[in-house]
PDB file of N, CA and C in Angstrom:
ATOM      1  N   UNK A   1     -30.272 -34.323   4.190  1.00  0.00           N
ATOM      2  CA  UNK A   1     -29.307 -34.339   3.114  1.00  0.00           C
ATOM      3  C   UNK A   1     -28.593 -32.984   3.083  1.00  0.00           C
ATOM      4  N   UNK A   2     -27.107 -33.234   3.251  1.00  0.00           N
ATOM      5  CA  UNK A   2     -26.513 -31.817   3.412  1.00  0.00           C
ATOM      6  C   UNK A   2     -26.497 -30.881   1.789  1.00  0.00           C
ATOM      7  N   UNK A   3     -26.670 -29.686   2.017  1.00  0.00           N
ATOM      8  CA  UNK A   3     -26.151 -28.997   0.435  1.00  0.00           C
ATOM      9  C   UNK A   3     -25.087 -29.047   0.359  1.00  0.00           C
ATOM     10  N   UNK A   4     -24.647 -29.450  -0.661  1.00  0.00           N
ATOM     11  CA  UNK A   4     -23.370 -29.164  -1.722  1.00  0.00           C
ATOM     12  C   UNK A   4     -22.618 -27.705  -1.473  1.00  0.00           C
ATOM     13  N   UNK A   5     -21.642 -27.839  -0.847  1.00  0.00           N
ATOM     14  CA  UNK A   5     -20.824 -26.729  -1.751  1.00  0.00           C
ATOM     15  C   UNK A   5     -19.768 -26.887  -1.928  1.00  0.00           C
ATOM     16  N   UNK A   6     -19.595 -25.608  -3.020  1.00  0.00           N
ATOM     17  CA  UNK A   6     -18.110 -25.503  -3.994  1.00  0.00           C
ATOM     18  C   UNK A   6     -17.233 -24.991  -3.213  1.00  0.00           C
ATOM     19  N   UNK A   7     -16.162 -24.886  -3.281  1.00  0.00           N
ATOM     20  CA  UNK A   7     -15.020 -24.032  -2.330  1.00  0.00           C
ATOM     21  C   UNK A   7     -14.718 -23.155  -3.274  1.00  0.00           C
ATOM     22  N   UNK A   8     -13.999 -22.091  -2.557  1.00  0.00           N
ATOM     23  CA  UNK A   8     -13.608 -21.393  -2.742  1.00  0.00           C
ATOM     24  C   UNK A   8     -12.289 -21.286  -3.480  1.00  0.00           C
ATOM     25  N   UNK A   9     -11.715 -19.657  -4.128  1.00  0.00           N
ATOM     26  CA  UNK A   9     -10.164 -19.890  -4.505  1.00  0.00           C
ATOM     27  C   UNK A   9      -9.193 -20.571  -3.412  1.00  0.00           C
ATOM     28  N   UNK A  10      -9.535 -19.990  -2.172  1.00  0.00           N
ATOM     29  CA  UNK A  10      -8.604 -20.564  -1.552  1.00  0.00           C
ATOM     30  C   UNK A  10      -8.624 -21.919  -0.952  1.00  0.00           C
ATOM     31  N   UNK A  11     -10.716 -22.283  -1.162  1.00  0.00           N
ATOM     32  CA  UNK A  11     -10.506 -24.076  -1.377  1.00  0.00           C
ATOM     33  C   UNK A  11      -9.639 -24.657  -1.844  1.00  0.00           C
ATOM     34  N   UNK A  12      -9.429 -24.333  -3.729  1.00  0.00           N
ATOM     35  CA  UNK A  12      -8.888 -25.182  -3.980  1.00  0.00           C
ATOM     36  C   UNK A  12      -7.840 -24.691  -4.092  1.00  0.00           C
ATOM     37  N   UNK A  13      -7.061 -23.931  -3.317  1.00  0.00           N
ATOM     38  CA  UNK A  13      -5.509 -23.520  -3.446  1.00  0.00           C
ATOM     39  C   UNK A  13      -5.377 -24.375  -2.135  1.00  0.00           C
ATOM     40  N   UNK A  14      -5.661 -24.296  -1.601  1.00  0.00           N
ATOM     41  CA  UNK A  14      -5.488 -24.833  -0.023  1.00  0.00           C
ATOM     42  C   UNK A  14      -6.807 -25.552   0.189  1.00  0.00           C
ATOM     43  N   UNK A  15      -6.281 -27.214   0.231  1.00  0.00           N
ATOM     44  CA  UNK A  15      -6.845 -27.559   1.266  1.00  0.00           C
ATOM     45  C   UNK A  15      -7.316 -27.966   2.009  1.00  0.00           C
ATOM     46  N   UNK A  16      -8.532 -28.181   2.741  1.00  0.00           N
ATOM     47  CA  UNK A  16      -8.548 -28.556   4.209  1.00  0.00           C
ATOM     48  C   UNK A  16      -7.025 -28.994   4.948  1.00  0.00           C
ATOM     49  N   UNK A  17      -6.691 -28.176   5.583  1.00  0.00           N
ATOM     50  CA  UNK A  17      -5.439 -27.978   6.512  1.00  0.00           C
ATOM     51  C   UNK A  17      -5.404 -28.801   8.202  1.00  0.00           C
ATOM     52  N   UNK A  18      -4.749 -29.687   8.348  1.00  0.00           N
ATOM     53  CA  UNK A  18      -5.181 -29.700  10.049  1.00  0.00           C
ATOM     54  C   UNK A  18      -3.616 -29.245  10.636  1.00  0.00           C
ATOM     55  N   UNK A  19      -4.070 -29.813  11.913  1.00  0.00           N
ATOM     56  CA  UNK A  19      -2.765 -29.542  12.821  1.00  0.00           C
ATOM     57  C   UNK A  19      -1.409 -30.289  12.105  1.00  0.00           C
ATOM     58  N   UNK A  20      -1.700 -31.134  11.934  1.00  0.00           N
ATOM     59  CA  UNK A  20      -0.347 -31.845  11.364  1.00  0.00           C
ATOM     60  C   UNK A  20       0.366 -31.533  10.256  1.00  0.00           C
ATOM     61  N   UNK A  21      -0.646 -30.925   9.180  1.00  0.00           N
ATOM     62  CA  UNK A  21      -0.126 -30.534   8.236  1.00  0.00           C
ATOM     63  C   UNK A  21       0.659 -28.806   8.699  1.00  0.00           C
ATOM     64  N   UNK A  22      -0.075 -28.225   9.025  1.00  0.00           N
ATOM     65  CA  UNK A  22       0.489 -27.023   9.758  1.00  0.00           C
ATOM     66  C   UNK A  22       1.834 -27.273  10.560  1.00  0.00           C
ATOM     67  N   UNK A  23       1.875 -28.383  11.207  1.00  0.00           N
ATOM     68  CA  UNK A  23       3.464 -28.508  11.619  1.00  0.00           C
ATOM     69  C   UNK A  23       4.244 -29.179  11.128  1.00  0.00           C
ATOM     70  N   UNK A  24       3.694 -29.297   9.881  1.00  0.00           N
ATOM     71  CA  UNK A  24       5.033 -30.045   8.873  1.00  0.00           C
ATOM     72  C   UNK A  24       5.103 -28.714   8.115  1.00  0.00           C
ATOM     73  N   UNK A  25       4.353 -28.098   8.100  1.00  0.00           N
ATOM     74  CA  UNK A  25       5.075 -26.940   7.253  1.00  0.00           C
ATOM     75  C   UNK A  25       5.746 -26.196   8.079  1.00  0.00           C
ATOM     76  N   UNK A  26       5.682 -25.786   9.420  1.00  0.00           N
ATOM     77  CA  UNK A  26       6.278 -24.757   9.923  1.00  0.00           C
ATOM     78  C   UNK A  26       8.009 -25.454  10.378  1.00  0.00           C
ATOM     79  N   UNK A  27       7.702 -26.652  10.208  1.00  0.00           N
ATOM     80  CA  UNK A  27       9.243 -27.735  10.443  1.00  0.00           C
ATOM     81  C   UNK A  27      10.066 -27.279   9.147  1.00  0.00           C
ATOM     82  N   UNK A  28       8.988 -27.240   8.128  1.00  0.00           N
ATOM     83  CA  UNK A  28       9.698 -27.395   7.057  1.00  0.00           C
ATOM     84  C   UNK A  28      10.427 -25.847   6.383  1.00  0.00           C
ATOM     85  N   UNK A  29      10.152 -24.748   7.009  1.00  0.00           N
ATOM     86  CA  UNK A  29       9.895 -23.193   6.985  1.00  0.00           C
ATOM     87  C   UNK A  29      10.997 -23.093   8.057  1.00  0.00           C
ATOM     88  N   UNK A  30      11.087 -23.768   9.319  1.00  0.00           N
ATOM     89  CA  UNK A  30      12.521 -23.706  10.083  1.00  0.00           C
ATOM     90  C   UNK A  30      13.953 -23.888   9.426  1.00  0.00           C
ATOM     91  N   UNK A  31      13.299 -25.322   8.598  1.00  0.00           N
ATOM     92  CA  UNK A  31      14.480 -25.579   8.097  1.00  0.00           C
ATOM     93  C   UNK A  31      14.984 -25.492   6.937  1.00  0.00           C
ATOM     94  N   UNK A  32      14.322 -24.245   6.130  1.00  0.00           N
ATOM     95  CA  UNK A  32      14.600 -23.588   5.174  1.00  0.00           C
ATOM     96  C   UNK A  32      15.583 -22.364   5.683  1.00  0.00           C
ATOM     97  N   UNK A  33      14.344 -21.512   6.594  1.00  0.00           N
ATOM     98  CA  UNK A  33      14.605 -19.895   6.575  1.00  0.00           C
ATOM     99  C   UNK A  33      15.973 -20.126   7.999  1.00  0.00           C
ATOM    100  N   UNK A  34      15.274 -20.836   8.720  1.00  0.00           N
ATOM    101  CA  UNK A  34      16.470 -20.853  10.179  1.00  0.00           C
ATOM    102  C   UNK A  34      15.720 -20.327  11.531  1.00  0.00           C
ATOM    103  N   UNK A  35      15.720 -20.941  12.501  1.00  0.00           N
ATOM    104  CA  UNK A  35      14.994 -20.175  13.123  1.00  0.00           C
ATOM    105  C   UNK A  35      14.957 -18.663  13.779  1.00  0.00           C
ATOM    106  N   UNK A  36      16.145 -17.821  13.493  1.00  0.00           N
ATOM    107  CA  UNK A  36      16.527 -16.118  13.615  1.00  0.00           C
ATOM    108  C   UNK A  36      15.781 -15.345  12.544  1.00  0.00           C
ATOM    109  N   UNK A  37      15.469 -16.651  11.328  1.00  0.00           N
ATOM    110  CA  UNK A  37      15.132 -15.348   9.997  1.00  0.00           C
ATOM    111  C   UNK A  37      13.300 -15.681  10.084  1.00  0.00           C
ATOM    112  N   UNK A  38      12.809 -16.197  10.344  1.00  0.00           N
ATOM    113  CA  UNK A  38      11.313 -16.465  10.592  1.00  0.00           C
ATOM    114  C   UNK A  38      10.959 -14.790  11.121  1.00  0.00           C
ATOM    115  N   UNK A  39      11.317 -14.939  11.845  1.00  0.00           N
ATOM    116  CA  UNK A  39      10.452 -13.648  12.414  1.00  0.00           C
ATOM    117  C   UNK A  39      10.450 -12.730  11.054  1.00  0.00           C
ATOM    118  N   UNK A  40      12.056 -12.149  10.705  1.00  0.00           N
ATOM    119  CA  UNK A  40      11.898 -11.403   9.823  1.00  0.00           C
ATOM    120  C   UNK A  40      11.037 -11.374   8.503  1.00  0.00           C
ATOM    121  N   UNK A  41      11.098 -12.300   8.029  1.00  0.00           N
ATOM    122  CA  UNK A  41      10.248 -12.897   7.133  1.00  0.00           C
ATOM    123  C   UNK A  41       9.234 -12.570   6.652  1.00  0.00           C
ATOM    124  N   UNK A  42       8.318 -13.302   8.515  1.00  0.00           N
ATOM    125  CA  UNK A  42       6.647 -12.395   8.953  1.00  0.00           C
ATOM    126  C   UNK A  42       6.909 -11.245   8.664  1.00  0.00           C
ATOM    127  N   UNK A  43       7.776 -10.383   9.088  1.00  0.00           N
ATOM    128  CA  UNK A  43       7.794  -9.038   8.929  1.00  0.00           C
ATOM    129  C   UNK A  43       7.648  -8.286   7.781  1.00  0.00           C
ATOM    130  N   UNK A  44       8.711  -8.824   6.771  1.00  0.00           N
ATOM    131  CA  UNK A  44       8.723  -8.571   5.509  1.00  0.00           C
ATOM    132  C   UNK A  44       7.281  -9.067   4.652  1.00  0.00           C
ATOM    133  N   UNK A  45       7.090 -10.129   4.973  1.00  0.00           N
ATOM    134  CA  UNK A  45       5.575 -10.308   4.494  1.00  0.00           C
ATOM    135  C   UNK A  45       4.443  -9.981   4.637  1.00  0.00           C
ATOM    136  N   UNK A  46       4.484  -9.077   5.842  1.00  0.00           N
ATOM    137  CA  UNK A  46       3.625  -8.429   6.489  1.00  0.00           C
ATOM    138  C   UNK A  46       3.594  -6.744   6.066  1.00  0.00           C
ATOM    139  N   UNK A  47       4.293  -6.665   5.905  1.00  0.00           N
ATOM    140  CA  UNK A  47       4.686  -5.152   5.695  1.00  0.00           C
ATOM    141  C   UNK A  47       4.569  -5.235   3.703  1.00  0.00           C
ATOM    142  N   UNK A  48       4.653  -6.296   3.042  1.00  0.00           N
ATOM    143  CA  UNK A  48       4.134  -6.461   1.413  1.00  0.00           C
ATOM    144  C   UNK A  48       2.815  -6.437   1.370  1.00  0.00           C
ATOM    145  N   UNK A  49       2.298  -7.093   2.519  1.00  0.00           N
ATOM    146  CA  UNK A  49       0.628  -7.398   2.412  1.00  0.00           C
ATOM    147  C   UNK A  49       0.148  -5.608   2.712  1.00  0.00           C
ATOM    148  N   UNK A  50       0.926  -4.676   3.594  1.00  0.00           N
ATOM    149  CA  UNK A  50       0.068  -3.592   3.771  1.00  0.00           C
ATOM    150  C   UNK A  50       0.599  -2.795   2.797  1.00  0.00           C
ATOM    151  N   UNK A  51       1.485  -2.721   2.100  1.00  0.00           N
ATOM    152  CA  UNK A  51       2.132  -1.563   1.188  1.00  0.00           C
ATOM    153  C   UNK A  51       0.810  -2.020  -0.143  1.00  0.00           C
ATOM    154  N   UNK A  52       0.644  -3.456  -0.125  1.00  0.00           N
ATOM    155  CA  UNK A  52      -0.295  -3.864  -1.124  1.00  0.00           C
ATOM    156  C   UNK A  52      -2.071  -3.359  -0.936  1.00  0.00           C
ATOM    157  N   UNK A  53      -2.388  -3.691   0.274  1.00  0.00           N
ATOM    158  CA  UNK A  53      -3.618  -2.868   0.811  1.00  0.00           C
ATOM    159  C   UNK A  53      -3.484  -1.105   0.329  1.00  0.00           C
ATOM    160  N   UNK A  54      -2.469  -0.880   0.777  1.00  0.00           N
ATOM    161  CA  UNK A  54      -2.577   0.864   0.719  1.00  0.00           C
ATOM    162  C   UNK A  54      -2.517   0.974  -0.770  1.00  0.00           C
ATOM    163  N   UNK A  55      -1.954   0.396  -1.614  1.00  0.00           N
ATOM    164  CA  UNK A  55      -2.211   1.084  -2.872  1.00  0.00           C
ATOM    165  C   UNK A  55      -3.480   0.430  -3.897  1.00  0.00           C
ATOM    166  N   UNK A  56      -3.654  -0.126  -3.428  1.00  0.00           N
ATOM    167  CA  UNK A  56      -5.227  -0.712  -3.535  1.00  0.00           C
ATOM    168  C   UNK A  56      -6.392   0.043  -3.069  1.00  0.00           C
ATOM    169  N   UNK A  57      -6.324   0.818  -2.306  1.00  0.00           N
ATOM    170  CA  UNK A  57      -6.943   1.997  -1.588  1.00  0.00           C
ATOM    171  C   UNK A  57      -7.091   2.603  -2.551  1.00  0.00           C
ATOM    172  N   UNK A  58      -5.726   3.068  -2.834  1.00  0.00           N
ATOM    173  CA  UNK A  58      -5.265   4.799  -2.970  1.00  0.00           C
ATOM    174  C   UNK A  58      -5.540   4.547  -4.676  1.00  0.00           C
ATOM    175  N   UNK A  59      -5.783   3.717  -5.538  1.00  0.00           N
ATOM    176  CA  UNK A  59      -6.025   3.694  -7.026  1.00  0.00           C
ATOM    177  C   UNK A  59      -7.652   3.706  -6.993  1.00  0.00           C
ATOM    178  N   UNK A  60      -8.382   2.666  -6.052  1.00  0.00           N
ATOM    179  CA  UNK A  60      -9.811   3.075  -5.659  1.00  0.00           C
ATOM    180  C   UNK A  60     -10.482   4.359  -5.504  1.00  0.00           C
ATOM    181  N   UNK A  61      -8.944   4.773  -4.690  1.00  0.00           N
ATOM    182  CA  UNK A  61      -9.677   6.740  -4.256  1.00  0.00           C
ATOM    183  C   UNK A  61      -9.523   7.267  -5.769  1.00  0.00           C
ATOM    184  N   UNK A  62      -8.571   7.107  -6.301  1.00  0.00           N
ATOM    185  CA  UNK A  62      -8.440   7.660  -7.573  1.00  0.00           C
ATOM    186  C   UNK A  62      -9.254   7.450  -8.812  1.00  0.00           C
ATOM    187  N   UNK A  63      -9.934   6.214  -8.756  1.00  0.00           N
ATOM    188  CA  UNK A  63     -10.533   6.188 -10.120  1.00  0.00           C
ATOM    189  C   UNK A  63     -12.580   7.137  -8.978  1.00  0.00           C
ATOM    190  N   UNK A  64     -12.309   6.839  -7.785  1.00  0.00           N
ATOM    191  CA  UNK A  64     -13.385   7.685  -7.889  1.00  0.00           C
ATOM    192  C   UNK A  64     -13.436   8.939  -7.908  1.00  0.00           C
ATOM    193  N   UNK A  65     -12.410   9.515  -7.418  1.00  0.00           N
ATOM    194  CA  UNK A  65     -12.081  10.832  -7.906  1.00  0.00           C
ATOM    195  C   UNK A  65     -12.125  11.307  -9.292  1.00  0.00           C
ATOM    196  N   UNK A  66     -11.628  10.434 -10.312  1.00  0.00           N
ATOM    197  CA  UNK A  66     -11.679  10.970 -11.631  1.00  0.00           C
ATOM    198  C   UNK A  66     -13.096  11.594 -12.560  1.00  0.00           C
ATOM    199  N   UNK A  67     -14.007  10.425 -11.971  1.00  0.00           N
ATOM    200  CA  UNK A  67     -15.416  10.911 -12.743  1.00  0.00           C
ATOM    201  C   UNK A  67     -15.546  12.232 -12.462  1.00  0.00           C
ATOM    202  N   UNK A  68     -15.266  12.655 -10.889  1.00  0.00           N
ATOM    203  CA  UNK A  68     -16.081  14.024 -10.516  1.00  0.00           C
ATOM    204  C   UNK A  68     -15.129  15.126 -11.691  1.00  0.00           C
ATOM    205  N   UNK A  69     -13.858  14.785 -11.896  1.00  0.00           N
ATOM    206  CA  UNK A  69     -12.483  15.935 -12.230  1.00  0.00           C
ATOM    207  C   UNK A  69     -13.871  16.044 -13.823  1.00  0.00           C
ATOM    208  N   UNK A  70     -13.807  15.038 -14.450  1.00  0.00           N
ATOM    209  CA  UNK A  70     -14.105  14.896 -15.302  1.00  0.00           C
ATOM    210  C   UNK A  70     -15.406  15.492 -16.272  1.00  0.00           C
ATOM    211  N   UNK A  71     -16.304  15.606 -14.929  1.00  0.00           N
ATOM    212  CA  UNK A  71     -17.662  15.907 -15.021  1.00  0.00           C
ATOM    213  C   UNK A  71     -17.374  17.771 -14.752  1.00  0.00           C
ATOM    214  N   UNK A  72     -16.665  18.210 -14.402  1.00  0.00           N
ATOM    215  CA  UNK A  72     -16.217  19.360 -13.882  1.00  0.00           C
ATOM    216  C   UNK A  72     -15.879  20.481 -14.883  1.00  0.00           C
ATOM    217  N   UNK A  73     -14.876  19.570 -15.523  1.00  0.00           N
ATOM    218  CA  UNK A  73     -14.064  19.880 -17.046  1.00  0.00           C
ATOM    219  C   UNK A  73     -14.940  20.181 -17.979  1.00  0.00           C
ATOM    220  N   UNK A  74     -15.885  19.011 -17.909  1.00  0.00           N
ATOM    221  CA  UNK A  74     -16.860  18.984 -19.570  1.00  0.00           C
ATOM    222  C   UNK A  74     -18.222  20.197 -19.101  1.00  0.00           C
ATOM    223  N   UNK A  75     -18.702  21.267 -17.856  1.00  0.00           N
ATOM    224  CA  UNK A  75     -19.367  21.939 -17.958  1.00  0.00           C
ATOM    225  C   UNK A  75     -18.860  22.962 -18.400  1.00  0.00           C
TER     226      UNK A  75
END
């Protein structure tokens, strides 16, 4: 008897995907964007996903940085 499981956010945002569905979307993404602006697109979406990583970092570095400023101040 298999276990149960729940999916995930992106279970239920997405899903189970196969091939077919994947090329009805990318038909359907041609014939929106065009096929010259696709690439750019990736690009632009690609380059949101890392500007989004890096400052996701860089507020991480910062709130751990703060305790030490903090602990510093109050001796």
């Amino acid at each position: 008897m298999p276990l149960p499981t729940t999916p995930g956010f992106f279970g239920l945002l997405i899903p189970n995907l196969g091939v077919n569905e994947l090329l009805i979307i990318l038909v359907i993404a041609v014939l929106i964007f065009g096929g010259k602006k696709i690439p750019e697109v990736a690009k632009g979406l690609g380059q949101g996903i890392r500007q989004f990583k890096d400052s996701v970092k860089a507020g991480e570095e910062d709130s751990a940085k703060k305790p030490e400023s903090e602990a510093k101040s109050s001796t």
